[in-house]
N, C-alpha and C. Protein backbone atom coordinates (compact mmCIF):
# COMPACT_ATOMS: atom_id res chain seq x y z
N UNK A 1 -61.20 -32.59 -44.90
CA UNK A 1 -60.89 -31.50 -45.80
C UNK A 1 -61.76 -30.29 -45.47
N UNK A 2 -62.82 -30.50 -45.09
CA UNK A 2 -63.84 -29.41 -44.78
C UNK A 2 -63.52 -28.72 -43.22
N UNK A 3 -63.31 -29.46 -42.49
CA UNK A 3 -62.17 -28.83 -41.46
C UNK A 3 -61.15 -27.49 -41.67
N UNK A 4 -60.08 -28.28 -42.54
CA UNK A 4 -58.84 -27.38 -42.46
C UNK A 4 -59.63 -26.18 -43.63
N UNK A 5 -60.45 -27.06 -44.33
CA UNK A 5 -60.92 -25.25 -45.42
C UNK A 5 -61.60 -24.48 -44.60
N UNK A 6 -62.12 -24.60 -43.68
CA UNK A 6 -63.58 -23.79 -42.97
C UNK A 6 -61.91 -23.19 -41.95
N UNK A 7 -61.74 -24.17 -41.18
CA UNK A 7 -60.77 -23.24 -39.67
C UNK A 7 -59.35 -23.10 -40.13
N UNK A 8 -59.07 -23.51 -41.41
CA UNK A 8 -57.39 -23.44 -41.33
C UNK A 8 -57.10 -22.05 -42.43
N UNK A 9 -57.84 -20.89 -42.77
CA UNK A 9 -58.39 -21.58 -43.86
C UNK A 9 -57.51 -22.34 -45.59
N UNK A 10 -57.33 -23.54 -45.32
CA UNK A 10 -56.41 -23.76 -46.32
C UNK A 10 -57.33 -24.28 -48.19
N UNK A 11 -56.23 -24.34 -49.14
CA UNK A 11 -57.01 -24.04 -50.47
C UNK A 11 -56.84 -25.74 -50.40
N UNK A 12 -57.84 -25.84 -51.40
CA UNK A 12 -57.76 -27.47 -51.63
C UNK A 12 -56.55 -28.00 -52.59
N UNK A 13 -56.35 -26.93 -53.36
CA UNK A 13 -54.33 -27.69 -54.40
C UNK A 13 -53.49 -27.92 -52.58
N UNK A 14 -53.69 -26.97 -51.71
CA UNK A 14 -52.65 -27.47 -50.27
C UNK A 14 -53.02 -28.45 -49.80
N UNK A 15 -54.59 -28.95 -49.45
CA UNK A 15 -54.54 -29.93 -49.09
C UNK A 15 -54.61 -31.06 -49.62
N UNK A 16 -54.68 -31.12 -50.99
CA UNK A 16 -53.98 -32.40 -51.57
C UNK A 16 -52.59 -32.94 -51.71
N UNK A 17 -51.99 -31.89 -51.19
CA UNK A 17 -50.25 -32.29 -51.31
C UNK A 17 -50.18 -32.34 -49.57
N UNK A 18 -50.56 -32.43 -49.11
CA UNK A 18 -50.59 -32.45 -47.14
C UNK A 18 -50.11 -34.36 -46.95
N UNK A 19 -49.11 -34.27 -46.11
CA UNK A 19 -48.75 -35.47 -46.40
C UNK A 19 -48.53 -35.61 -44.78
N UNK A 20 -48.50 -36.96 -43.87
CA UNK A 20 -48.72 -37.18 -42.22
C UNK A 20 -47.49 -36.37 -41.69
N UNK A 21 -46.68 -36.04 -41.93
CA UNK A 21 -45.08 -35.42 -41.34
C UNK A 21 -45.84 -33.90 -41.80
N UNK A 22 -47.03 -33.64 -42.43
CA UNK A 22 -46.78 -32.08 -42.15
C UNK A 22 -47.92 -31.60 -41.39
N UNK A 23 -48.60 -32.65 -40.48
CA UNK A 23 -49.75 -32.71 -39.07
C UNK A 23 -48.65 -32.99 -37.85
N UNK A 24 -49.15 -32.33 -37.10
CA UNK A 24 -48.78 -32.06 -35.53
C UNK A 24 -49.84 -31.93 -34.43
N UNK A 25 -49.63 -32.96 -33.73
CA UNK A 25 -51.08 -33.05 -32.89
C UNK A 25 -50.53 -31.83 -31.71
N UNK A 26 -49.45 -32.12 -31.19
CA UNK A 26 -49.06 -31.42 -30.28
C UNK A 26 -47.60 -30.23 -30.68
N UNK A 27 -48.47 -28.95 -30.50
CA UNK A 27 -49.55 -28.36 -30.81
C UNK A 27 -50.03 -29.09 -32.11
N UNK A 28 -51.67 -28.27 -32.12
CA UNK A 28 -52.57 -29.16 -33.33
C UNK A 28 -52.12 -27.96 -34.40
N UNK A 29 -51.14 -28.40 -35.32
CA UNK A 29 -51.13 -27.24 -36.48
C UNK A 29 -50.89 -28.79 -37.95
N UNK A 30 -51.04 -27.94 -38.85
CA UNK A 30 -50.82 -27.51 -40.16
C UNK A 30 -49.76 -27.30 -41.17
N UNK A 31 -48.41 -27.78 -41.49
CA UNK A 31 -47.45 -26.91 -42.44
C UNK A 31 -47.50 -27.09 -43.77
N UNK A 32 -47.83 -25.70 -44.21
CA UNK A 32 -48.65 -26.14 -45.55
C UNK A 32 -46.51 -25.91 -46.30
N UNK A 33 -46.62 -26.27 -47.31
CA UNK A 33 -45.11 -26.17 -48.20
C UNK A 33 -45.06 -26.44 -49.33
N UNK A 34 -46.29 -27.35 -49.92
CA UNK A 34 -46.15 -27.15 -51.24
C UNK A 34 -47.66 -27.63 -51.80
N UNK A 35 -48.35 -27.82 -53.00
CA UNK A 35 -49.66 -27.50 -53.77
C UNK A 35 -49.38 -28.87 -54.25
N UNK A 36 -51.26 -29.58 -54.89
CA UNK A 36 -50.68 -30.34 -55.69
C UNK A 36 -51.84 -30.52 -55.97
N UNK A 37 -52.23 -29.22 -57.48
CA UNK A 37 -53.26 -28.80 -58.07
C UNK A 37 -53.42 -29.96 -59.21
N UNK A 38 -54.62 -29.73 -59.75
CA UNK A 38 -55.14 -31.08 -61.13
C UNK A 38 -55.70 -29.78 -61.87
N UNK A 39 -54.83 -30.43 -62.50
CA UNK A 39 -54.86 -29.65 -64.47
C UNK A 39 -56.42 -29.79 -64.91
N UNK A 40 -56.96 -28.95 -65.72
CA UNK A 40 -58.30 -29.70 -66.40
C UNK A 40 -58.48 -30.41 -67.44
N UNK A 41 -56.70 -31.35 -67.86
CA UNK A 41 -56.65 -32.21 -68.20
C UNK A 41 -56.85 -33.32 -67.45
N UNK A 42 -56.97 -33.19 -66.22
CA UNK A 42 -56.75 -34.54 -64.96
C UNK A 42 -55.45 -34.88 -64.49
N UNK A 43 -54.42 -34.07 -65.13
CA UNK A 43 -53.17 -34.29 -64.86
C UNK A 43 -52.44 -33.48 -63.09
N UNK A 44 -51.94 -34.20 -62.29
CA UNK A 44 -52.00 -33.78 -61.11
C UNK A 44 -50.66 -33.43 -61.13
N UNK A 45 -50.18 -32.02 -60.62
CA UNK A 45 -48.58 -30.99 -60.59
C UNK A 45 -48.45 -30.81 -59.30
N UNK A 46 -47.79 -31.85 -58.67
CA UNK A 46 -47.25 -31.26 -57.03
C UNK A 46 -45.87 -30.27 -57.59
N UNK A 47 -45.90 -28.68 -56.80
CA UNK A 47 -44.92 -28.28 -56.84
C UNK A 47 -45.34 -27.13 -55.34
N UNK A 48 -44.70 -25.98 -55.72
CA UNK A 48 -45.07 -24.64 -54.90
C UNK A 48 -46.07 -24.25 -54.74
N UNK A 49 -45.86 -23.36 -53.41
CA UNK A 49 -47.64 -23.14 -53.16
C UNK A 49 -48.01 -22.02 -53.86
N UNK A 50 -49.22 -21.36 -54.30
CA UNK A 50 -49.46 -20.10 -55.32
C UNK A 50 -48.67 -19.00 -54.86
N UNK A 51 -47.91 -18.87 -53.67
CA UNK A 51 -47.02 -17.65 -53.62
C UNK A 51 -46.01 -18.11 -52.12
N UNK A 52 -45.14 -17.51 -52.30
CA UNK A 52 -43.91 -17.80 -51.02
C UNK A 52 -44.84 -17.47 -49.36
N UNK A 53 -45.76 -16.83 -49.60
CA UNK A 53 -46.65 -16.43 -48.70
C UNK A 53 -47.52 -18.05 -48.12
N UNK A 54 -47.89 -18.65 -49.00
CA UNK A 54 -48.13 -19.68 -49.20
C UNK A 54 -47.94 -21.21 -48.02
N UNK A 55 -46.35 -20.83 -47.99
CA UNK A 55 -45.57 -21.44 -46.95
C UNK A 55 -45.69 -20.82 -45.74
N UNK A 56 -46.65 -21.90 -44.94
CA UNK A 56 -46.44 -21.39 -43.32
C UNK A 56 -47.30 -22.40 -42.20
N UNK A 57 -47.49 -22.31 -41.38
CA UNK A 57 -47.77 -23.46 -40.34
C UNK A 57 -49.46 -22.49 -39.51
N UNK A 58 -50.46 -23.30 -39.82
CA UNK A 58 -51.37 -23.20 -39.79
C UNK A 58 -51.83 -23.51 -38.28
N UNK A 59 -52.13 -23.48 -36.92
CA UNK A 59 -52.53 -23.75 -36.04
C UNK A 59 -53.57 -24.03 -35.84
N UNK A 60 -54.34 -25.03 -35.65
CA UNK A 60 -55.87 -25.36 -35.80
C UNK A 60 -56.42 -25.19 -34.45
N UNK A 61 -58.02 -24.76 -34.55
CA UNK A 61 -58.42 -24.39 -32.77
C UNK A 61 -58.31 -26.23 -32.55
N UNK A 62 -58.60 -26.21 -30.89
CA UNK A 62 -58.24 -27.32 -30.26
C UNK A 62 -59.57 -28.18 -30.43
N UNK A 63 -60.37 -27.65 -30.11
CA UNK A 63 -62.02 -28.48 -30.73
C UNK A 63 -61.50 -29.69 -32.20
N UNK A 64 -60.86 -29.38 -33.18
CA UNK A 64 -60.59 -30.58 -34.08
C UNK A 64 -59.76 -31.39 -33.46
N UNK A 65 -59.18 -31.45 -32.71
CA UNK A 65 -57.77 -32.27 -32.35
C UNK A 65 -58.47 -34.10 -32.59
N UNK A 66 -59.54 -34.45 -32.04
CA UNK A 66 -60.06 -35.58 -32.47
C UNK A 66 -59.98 -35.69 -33.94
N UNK A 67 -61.18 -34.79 -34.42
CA UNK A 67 -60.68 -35.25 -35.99
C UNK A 67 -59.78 -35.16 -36.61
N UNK A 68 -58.93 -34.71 -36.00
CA UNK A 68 -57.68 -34.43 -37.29
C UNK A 68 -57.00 -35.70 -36.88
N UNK A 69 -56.94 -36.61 -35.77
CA UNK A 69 -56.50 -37.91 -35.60
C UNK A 69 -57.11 -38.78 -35.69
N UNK A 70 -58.18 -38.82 -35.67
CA UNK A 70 -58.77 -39.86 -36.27
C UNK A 70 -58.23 -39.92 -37.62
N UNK A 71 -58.41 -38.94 -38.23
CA UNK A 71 -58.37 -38.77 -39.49
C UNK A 71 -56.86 -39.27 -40.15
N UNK A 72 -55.75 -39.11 -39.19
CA UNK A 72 -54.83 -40.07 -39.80
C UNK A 72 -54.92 -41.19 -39.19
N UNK A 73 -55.36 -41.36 -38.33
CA UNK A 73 -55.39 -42.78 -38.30
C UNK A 73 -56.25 -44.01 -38.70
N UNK A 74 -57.27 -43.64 -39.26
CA UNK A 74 -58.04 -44.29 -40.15
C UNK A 74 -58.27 -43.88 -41.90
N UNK A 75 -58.24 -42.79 -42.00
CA UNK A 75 -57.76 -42.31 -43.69
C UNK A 75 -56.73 -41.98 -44.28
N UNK A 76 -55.60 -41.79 -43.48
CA UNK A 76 -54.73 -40.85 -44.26
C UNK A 76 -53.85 -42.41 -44.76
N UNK A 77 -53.00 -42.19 -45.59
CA UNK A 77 -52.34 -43.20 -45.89
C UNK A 77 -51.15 -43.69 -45.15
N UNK A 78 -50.83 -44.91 -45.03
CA UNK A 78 -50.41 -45.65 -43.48
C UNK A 78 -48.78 -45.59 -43.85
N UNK A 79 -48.29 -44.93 -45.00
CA UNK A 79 -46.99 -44.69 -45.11
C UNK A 79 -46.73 -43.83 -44.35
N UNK A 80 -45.28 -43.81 -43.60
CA UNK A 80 -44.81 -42.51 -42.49
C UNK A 80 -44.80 -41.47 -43.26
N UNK A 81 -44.45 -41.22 -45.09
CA UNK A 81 -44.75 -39.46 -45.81
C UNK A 81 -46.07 -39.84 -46.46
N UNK A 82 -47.17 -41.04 -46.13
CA UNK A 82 -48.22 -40.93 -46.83
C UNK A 82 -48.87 -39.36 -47.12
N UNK A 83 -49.98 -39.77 -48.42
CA UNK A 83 -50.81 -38.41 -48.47
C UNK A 83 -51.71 -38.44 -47.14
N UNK A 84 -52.42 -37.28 -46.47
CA UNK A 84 -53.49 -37.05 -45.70
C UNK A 84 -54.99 -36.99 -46.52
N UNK A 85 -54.74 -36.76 -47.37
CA UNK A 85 -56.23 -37.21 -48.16
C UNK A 85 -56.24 -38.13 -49.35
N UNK A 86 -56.73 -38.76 -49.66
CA UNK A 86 -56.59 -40.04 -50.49
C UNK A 86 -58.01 -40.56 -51.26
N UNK A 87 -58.23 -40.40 -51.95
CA UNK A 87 -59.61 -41.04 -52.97
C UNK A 87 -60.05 -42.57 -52.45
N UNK A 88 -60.64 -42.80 -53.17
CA UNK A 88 -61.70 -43.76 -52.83
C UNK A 88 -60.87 -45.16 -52.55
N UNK A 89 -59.99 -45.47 -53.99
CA UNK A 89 -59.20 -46.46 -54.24
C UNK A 89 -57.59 -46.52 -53.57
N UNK A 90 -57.78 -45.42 -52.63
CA UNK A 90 -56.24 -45.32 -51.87
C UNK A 90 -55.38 -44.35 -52.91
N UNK A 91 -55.62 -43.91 -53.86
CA UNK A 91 -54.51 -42.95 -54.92
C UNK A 91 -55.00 -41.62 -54.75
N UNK A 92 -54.29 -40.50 -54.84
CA UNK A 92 -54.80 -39.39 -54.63
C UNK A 92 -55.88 -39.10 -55.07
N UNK A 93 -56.66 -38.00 -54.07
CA UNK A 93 -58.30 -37.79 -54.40
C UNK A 93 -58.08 -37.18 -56.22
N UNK A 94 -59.22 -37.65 -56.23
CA UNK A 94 -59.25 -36.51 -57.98
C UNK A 94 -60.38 -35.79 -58.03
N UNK A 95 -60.37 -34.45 -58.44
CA UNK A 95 -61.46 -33.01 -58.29
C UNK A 95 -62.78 -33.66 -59.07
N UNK A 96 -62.99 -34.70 -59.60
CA UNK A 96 -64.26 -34.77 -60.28
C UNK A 96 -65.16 -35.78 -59.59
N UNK A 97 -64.30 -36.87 -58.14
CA UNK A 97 -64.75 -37.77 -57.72
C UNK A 97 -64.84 -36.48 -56.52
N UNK A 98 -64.11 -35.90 -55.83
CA UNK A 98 -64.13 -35.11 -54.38
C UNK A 98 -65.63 -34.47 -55.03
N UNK A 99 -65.65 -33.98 -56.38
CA UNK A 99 -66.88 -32.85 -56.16
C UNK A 99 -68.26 -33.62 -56.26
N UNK A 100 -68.36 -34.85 -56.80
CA UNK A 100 -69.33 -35.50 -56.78
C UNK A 100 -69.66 -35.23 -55.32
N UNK A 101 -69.06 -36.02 -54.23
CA UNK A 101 -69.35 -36.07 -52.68
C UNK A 101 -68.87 -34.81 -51.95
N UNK A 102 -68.67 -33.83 -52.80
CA UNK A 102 -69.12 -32.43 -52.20
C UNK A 102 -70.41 -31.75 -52.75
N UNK A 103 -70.74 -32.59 -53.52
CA UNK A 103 -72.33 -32.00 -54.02
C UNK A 103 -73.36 -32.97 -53.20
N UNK A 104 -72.92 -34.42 -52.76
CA UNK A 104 -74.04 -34.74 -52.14
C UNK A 104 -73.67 -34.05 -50.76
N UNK A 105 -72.70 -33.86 -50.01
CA UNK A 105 -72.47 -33.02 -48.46
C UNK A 105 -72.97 -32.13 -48.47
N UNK A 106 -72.97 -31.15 -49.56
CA UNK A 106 -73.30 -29.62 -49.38
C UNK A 106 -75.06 -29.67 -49.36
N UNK A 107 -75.58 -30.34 -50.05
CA UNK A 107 -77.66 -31.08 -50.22
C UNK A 107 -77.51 -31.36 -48.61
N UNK A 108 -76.58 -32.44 -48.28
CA UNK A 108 -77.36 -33.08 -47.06
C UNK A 108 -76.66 -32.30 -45.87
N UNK A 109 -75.80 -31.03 -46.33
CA UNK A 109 -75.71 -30.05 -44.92
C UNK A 109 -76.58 -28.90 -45.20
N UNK A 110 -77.41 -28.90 -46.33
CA UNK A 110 -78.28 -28.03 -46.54
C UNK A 110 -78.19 -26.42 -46.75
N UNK A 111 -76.78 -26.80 -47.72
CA UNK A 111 -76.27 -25.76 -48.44
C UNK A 111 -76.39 -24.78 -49.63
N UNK A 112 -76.51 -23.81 -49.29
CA UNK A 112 -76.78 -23.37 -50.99
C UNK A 112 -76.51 -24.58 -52.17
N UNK A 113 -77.14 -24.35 -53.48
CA UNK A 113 -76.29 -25.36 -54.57
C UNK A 113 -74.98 -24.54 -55.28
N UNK A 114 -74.81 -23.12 -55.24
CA UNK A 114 -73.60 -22.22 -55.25
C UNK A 114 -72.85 -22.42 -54.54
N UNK A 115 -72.86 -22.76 -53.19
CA UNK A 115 -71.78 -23.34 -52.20
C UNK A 115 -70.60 -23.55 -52.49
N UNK A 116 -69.34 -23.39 -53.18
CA UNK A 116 -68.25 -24.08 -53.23
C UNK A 116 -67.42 -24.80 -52.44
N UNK A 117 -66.59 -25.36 -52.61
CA UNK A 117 -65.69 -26.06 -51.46
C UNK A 117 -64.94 -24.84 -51.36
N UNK A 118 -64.21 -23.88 -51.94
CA UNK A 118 -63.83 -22.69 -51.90
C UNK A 118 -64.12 -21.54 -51.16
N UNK A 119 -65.46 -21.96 -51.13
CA UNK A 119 -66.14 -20.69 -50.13
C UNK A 119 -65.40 -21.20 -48.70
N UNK A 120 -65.04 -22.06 -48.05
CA UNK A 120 -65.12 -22.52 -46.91
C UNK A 120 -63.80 -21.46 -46.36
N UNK A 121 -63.22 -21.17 -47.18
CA UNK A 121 -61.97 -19.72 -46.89
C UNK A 121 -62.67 -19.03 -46.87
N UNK A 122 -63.90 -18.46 -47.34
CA UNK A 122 -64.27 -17.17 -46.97
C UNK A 122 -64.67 -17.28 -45.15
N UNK A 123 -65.35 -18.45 -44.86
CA UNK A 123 -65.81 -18.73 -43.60
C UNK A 123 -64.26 -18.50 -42.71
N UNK A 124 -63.46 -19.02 -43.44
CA UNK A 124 -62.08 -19.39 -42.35
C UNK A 124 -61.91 -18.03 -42.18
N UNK A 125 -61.64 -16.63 -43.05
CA UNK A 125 -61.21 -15.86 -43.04
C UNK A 125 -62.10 -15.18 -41.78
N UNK A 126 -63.61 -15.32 -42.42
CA UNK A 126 -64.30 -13.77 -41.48
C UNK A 126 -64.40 -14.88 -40.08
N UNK A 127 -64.37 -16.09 -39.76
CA UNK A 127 -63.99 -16.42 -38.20
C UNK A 127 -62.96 -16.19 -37.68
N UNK A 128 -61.83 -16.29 -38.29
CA UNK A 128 -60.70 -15.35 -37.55
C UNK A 128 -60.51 -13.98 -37.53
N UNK A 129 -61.10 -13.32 -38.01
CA UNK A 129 -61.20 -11.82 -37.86
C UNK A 129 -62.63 -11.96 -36.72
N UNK A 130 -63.39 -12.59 -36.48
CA UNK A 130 -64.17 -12.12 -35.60
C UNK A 130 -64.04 -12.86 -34.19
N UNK A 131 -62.86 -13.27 -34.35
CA UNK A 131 -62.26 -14.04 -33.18
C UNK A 131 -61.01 -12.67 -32.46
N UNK A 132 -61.00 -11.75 -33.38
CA UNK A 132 -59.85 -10.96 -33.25
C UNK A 132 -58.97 -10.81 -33.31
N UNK A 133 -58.52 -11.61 -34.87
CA UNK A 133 -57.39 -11.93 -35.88
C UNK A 133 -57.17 -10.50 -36.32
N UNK A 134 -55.96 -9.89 -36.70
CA UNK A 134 -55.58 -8.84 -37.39
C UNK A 134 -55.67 -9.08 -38.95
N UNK A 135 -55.98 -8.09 -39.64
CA UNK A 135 -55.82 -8.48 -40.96
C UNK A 135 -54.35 -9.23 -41.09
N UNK A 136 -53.86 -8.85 -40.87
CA UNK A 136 -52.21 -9.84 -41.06
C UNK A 136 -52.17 -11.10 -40.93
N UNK A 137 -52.78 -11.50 -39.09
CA UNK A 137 -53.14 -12.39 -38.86
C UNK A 137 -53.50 -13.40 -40.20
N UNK A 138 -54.80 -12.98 -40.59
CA UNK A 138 -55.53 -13.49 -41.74
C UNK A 138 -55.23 -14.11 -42.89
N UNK A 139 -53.91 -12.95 -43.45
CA UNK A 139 -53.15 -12.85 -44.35
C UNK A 139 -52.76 -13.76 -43.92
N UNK A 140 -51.59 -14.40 -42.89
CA UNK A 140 -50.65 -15.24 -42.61
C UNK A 140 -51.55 -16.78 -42.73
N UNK A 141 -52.63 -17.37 -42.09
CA UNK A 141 -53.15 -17.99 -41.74
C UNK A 141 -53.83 -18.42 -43.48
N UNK A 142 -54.26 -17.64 -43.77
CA UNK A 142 -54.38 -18.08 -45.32
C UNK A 142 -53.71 -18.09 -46.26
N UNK A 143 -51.89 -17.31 -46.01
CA UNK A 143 -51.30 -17.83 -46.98
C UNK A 143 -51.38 -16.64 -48.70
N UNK A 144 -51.49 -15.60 -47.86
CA UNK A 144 -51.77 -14.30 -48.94
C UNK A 144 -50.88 -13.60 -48.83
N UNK A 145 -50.61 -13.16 -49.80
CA UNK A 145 -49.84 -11.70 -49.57
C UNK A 145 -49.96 -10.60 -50.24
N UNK A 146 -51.60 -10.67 -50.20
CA UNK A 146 -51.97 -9.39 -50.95
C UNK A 146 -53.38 -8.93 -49.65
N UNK A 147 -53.54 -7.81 -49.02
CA UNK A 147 -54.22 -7.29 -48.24
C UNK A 147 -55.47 -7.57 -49.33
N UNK A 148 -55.80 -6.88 -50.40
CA UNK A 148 -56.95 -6.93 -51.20
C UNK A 148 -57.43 -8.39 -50.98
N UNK A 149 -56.83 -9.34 -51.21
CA UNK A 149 -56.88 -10.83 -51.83
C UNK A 149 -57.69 -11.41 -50.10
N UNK A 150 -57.38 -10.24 -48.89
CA UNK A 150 -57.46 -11.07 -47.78
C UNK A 150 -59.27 -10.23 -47.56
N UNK A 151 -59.18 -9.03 -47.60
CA UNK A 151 -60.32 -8.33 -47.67
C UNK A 151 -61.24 -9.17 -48.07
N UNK A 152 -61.61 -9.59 -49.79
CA UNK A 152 -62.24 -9.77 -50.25
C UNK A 152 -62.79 -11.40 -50.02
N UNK A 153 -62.05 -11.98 -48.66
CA UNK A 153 -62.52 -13.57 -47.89
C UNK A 153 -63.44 -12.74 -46.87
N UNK A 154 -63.68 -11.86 -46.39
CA UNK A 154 -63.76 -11.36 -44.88
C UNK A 154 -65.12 -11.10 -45.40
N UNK A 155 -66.03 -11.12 -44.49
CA UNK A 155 -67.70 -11.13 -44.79
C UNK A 155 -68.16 -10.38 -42.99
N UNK A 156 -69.41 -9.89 -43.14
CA UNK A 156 -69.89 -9.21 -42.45
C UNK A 156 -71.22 -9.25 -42.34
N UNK A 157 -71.70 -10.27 -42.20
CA UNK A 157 -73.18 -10.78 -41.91
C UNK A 157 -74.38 -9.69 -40.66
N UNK A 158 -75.04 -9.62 -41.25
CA UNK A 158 -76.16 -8.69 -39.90
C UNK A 158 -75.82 -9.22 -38.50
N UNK A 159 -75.59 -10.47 -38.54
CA UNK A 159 -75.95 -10.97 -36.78
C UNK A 159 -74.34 -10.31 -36.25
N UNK A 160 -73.20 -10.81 -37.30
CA UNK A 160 -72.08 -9.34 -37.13
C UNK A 160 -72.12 -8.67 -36.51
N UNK A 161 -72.77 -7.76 -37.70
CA UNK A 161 -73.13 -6.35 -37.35
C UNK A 161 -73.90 -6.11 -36.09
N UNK A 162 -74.92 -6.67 -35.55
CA UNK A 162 -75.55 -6.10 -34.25
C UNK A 162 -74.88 -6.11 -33.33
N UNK A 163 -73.81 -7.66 -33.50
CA UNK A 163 -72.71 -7.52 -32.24
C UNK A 163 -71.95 -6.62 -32.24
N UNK A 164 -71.00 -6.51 -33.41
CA UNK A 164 -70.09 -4.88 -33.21
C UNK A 164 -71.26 -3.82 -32.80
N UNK A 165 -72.42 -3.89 -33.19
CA UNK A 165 -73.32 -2.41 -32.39
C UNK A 165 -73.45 -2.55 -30.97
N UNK A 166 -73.06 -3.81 -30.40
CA UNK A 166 -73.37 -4.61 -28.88
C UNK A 166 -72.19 -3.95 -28.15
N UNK A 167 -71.25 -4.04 -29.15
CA UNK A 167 -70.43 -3.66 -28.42
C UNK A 167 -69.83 -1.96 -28.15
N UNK A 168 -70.37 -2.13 -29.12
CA UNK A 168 -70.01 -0.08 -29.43
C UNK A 168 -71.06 -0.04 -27.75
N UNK A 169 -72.22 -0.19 -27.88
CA UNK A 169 -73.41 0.03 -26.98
C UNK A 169 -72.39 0.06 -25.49
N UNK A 170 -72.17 -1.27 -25.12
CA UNK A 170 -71.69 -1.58 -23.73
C UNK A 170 -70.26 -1.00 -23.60
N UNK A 171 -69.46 -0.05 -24.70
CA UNK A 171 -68.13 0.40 -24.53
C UNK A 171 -69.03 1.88 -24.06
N UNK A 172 -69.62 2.90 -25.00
CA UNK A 172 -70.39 3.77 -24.29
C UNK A 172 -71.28 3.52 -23.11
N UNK A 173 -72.21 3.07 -23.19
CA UNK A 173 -72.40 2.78 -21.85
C UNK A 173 -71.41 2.85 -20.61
N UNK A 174 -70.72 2.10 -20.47
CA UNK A 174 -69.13 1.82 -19.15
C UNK A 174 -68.94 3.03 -19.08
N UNK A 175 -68.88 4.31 -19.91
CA UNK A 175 -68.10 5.33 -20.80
C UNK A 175 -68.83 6.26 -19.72
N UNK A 176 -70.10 6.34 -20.38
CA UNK A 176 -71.23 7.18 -19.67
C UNK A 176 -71.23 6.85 -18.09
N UNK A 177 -71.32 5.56 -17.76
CA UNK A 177 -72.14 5.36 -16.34
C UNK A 177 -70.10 5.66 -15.53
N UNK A 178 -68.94 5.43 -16.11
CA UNK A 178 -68.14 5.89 -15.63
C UNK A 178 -68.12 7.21 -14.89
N UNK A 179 -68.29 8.44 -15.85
CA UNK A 179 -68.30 9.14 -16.02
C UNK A 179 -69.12 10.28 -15.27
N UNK A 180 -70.36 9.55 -14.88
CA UNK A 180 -71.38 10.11 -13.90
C UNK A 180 -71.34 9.27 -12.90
N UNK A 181 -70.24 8.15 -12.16
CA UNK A 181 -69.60 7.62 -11.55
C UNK A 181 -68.90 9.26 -10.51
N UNK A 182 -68.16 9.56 -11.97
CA UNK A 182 -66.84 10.61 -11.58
C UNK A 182 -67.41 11.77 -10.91
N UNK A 183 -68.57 12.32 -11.65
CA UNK A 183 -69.56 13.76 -11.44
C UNK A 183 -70.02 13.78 -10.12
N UNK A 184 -70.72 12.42 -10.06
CA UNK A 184 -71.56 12.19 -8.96
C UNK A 184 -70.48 12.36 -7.14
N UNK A 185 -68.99 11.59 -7.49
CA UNK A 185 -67.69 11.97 -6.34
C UNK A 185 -67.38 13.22 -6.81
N UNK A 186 -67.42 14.07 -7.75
CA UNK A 186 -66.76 15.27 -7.71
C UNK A 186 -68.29 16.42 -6.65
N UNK A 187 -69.64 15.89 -6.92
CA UNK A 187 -70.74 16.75 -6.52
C UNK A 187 -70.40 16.32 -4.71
N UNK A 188 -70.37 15.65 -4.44
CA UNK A 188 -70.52 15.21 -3.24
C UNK A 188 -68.73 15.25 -2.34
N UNK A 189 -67.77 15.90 -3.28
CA UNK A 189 -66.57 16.06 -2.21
C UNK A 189 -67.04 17.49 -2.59
C-alpha cells in the first residue's frame, strides 16, 4: 500500500477496492475504477471513485515490479477477482487495524508522528513533477480534476530548489561559454 501511495500516487478508499484483474505486470500499471471507503461508522461503501477523473490506469516505475508480485502472490487474495489488500484475518483491511501498523511503520521508518498515510500523495505528486511530469500529467496520475487540488500535493523542498538553481546555472553557463564560442570565430574570421 505504501508503494502505490508514495509512486502511484493512489488514495487509500482506491486501494482498498483494487482487486488482482486490476494489476498488470506487463506493463507494470494500476486501473484504479472504483473506491471502497469505511464510514466512521466502520461500515465499508464500495462504489465510484471521488470524481470521473478518478478512473484511469496508473503506470508504476519498473523498480516495484518485484513487489507488486510478490505482493499478489503471497498477500493478495488467491481468488482470480480477489481483493489486493486484505487485513489480518483474510477480510478486507479495516482503517483502525491498517492505522495501528501505520503508526508502528511510520516510528520504525522514522517518521514524523504527523506523517499520514495520506501524505504519501503529496510525495507521489512532487516526484512526478520532478521527474518532469506536466501538471496534467499529475492531475491524470492522481486522479484530479481540479489544477488547485493538484498544486496543493506538489512540494518544493531546498535540496529542490538548489537543483532547479543547478540547472538555471549550467543552462546559462552553455549560454555564455556558447556565445563567446561564437565572438571568439567571429574575432578571428
Amino acid at each position: 500500500m505504501v508503494y502505490l501511495g508514495a509512486y502511484g500516487p493512489m488514495r487509500p478508499e482506491e486501494q482498498a477496492a483494487l482487486r488482482r484483474p486490476s494489476v498488470t505486470l506487463e506493463p507494470l500499471a494500476v486501473k484504479v475504477s472504483e473506491a471502497a471507503p469505511e464510514l466512521t461508522t466502520g461500515r465499508r461503501v464500495e462504489g465510484d471513485t471521488k470524481s470521473d477523473a478518478g478512473v484511469r490506469t496508473i503506470y508504476l516505475p519498473a523498480f516495484l515490479y518485484i513487489e507488486v508480485k510478490r505482493h499478489l502472490d503471497w498477500f493478495a487474495e488467491k481468488d482470480l477477482n480477489g481483493l489486493l489488500f486484505v487485513g489480518e484475518k483474510g477480510a478486507p483491511f479495516r482503517r483502525s487495524t491498517f492505522g495501528r501498523k501505520w503508526r508502528r511503520a511510520r516510528a520504525k521508518a522514522d517518521l514524523p508522528e504527523d506523517f499520514r498515510f495520506y501524505d504519501l500523495r503529496h510525495t507521489g505528486h512532487t516526484l512526478s513533477t520532478q521527474s518532469g511530469a506536466t501538471l496534467k500529467d499529475t492531475m491524470v496520475r492522481a486522479g484530479q480534476s481540479s489544477e488547485k487540488a493538484a498544486l496543493i500535493y506538489q512540494h518544493s523542498p531546498d535540496d529542490r530548489q538548489q537543483e532547479v538553481a543547478g540547472g538555471i546555472d549550467a543552462r546559462v553557463r552553455a549560454a555564455r561559454d556558447k556565445a563567446a564560442s561564437q565572438r571568439q570565430v567571429a574575432k578571428e574570421a
